[in-house]
C-alpha atoms as a PDB file:
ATOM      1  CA  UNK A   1      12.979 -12.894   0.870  1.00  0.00           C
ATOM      2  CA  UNK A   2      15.018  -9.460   1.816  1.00  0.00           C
ATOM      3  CA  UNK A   3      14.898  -6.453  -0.805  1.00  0.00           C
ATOM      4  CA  UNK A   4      16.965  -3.610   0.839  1.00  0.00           C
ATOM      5  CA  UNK A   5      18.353  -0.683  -0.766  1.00  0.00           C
ATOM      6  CA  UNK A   6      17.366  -0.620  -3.940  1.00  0.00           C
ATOM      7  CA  UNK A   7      15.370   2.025  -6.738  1.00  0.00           C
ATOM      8  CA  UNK A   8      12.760   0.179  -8.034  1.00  0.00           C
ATOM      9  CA  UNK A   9      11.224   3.468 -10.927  1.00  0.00           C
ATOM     10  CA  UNK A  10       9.604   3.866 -13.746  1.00  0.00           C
ATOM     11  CA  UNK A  11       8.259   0.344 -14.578  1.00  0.00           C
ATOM     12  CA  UNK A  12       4.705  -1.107 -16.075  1.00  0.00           C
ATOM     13  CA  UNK A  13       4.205  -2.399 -12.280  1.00  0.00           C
ATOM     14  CA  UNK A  14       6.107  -1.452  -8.832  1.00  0.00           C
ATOM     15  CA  UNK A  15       7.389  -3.756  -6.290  1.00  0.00           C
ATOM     16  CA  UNK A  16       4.958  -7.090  -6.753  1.00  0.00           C
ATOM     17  CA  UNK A  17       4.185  -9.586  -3.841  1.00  0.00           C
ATOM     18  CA  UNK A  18       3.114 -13.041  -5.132  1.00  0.00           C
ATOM     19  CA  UNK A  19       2.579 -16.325  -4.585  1.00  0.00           C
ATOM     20  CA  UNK A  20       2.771 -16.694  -1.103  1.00  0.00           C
ATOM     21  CA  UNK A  21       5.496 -14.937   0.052  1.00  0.00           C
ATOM     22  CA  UNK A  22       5.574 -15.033   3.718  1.00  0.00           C
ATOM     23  CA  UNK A  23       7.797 -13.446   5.950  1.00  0.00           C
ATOM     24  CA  UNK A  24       9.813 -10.956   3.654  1.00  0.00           C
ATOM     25  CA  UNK A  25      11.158  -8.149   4.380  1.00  0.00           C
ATOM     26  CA  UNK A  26      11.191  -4.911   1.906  1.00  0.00           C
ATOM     27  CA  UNK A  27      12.954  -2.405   3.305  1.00  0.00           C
ATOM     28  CA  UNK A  28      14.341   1.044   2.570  1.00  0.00           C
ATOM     29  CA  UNK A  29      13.617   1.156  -0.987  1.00  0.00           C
ATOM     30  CA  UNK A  30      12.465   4.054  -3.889  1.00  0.00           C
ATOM     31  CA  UNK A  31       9.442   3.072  -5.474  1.00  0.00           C
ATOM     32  CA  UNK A  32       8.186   5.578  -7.819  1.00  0.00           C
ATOM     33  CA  UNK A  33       7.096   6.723 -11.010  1.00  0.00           C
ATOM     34  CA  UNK A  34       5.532   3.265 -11.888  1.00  0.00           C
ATOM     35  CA  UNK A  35       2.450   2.915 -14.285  1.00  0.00           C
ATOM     36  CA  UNK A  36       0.415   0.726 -12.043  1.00  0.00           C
ATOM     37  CA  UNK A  37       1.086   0.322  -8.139  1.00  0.00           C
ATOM     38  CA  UNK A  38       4.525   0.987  -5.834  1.00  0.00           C
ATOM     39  CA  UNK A  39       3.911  -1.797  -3.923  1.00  0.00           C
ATOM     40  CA  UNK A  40       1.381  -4.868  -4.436  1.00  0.00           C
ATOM     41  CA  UNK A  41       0.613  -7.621  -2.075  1.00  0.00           C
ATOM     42  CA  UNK A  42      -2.162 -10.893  -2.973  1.00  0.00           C
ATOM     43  CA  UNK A  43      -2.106 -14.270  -3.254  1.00  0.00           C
ATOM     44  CA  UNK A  44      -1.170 -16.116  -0.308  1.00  0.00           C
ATOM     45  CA  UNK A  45       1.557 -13.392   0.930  1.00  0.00           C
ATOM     46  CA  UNK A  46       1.741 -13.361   4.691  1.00  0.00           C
ATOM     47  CA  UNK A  47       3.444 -11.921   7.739  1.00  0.00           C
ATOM     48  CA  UNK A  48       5.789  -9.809   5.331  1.00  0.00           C
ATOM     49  CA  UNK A  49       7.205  -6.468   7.006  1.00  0.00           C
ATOM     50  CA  UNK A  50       7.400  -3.293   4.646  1.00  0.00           C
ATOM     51  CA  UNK A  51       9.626  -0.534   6.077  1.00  0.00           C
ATOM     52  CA  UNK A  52      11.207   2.588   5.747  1.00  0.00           C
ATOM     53  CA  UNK A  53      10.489   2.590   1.561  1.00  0.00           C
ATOM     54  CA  UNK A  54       9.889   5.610   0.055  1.00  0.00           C
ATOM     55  CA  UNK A  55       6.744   4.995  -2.498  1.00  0.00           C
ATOM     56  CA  UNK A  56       6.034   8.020  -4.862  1.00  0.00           C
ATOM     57  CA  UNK A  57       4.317   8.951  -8.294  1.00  0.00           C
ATOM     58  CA  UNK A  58       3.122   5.671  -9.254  1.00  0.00           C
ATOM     59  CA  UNK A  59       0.382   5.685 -11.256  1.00  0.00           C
ATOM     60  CA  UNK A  60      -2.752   4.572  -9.762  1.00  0.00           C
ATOM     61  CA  UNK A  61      -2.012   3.518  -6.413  1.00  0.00           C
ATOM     62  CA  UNK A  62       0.948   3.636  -3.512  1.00  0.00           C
ATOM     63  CA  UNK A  63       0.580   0.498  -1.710  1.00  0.00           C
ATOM     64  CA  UNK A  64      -2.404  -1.561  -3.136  1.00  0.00           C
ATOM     65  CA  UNK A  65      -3.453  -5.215  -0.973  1.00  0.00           C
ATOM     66  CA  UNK A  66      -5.620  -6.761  -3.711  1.00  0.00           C
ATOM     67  CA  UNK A  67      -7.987  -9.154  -4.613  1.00  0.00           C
ATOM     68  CA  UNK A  68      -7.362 -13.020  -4.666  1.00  0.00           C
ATOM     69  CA  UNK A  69      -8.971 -16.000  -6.117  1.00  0.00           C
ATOM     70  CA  UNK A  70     -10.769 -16.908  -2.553  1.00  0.00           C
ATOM     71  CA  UNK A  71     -10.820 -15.125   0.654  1.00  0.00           C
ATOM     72  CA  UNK A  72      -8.299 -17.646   1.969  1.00  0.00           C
ATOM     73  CA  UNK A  73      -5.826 -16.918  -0.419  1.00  0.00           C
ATOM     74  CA  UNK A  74      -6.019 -12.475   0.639  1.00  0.00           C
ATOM     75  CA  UNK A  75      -2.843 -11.438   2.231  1.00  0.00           C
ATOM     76  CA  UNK A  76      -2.506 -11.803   5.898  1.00  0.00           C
ATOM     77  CA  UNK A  77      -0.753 -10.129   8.346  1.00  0.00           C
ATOM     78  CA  UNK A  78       1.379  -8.071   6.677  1.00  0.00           C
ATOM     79  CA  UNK A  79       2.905  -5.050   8.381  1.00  0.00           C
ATOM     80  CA  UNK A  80       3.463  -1.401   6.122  1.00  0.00           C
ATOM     81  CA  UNK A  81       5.617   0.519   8.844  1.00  0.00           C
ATOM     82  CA  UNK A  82       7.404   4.065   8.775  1.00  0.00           C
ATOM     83  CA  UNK A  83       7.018   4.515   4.987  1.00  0.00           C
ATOM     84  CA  UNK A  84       6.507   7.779   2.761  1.00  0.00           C
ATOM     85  CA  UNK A  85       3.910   7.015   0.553  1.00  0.00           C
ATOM     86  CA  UNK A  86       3.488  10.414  -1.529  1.00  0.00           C
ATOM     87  CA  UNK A  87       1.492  11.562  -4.398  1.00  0.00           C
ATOM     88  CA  UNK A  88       0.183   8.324  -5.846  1.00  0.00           C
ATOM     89  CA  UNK A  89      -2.948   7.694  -8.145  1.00  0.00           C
ATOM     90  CA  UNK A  90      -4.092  10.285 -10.612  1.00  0.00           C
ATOM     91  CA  UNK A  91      -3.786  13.518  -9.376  1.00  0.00           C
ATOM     92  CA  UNK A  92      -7.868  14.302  -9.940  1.00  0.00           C
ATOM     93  CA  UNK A  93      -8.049  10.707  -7.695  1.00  0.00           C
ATOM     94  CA  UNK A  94      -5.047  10.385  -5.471  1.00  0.00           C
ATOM     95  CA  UNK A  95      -4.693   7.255  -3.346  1.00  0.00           C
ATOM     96  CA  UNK A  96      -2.168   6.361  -0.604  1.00  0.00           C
ATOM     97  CA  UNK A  97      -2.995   2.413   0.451  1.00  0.00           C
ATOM     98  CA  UNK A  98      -6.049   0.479  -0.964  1.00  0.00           C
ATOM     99  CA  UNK A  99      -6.815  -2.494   0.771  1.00  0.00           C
ATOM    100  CA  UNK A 100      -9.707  -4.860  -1.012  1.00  0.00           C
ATOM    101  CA  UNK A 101     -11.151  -8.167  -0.562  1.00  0.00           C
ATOM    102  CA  UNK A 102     -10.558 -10.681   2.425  1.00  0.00           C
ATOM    103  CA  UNK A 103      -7.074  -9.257   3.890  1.00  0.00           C
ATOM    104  CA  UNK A 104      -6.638  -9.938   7.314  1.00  0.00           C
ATOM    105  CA  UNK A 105      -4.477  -8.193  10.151  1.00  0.00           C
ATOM    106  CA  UNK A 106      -2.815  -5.695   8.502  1.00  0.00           C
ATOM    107  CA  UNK A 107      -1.223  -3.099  10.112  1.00  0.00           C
ATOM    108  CA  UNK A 108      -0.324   0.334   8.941  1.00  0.00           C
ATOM    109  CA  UNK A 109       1.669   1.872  11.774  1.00  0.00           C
ATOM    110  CA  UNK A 110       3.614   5.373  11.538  1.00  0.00           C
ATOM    111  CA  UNK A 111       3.383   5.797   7.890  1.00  0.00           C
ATOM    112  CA  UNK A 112       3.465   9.253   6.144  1.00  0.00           C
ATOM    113  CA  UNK A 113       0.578   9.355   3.424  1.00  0.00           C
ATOM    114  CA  UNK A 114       0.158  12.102   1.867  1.00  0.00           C
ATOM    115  CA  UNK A 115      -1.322  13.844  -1.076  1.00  0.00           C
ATOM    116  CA  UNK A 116       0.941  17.613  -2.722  1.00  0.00           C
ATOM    117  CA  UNK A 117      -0.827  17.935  -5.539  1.00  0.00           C
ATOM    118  CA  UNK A 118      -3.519  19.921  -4.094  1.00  0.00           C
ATOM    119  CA  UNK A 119      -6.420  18.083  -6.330  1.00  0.00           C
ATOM    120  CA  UNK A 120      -9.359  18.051  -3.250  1.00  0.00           C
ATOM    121  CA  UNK A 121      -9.902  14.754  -3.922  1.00  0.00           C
ATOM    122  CA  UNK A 122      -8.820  11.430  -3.660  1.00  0.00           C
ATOM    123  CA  UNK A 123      -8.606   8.848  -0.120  1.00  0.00           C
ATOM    124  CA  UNK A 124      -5.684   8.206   1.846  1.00  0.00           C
ATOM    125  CA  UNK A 125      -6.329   5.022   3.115  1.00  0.00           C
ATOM    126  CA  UNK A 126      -9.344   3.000   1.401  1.00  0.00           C
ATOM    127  CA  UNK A 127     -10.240  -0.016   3.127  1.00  0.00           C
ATOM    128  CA  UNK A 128     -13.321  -2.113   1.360  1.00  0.00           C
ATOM    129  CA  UNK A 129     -15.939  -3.717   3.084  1.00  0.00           C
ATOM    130  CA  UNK A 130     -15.163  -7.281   2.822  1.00  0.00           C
ATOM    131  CA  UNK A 131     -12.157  -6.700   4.394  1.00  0.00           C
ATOM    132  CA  UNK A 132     -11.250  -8.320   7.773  1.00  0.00           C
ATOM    133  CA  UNK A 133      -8.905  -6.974  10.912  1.00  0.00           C
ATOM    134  CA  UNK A 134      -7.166  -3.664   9.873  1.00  0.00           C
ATOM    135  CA  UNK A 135      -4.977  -1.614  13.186  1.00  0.00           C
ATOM    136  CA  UNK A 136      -4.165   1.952  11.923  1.00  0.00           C
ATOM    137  CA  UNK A 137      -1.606   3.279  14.237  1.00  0.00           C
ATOM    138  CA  UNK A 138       0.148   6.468  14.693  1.00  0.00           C
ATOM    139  CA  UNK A 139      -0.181   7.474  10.939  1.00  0.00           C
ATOM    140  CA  UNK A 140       0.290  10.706   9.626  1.00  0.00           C
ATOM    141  CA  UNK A 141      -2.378  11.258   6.629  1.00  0.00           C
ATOM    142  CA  UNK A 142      -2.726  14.416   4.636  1.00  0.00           C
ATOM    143  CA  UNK A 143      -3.519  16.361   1.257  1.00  0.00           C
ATOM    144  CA  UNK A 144      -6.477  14.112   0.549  1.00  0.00           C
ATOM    145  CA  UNK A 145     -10.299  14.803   0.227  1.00  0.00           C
ATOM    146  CA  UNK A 146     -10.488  11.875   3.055  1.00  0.00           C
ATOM    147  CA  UNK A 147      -8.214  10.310   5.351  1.00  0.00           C
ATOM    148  CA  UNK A 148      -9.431   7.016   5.687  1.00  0.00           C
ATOM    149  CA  UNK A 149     -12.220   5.884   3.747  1.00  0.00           C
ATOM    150  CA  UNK A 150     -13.556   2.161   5.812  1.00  0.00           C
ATOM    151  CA  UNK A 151     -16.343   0.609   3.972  1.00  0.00           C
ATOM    152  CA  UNK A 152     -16.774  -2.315   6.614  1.00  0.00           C
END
């Protein structure tokens, strides 16, 4: 799977990983103004590389690795590099990338997250504690109550 170039706005749900998509590359897309998520990655999606996309506005969360059936099933080692992820969540509860249940090696590396709004509140990067390997590198994180919020 390749997704290049394209405005993905104003829809019930973002960009939406699923099903084991493994080894995709989303690149250099708009993602904004979406109810839900810009960007959601689960069940059985692995080793996908998401670059240069500029996620904004969306509703509750930028970039969102959720839950899956069984820990097996979490995403796994997926790569979120170079991307603007920019006033996302509710503005009394921003938050940039939320990362939940069993995922495994996922990298953020040199990705803008940040927070305008000016609310005080809200998390950056929330990682939750049953999570497994997560390498934060060279990020640039800012506007939020707290960076990086790791529950492990």
């Amino acid at each position: 799977m390749i997704v290049r170039n394209n405005r993905i706005t104003n829809n019930p749900r973002g960009f939406y990983f699923c099903w084991g998509i493994q080894q995709g590359l989303l690149e250099g897309n708009e993602i904004a103004g979406n109810d839900t998520y810009g960007i959601s990655i689960g069940f059985h999606d692995s080793h996908n590389v998401i670059r240069k996309n500029r996620v904004c506005r969306n509703g509750q969360v930028g970039v969102h690795f959720r839950s899956a059936h069984h820990p097996e099933q979490s995403p796994c080692g997926d790569r979120l590099e170079d991307n603007l992820i920019e006033d996302n969540g509710p503005k009394d509860a921003p938050l940039g990338v939320h990362i939940e249940y069993a995922a495994d090696d996922i990298r953020l590396v040199a990705n803008i997250i940040s927070d305008s709004r000016h609310s005080s509140a809200g998390v950056g990067v929330q990682i939750e504690k049953t999570v497994c390997k997560v390498v934060l590198k060279n990020n640039r994180i800012t506007g939020f109550k707290t960076d990086i919020l790791d529950k492990r």
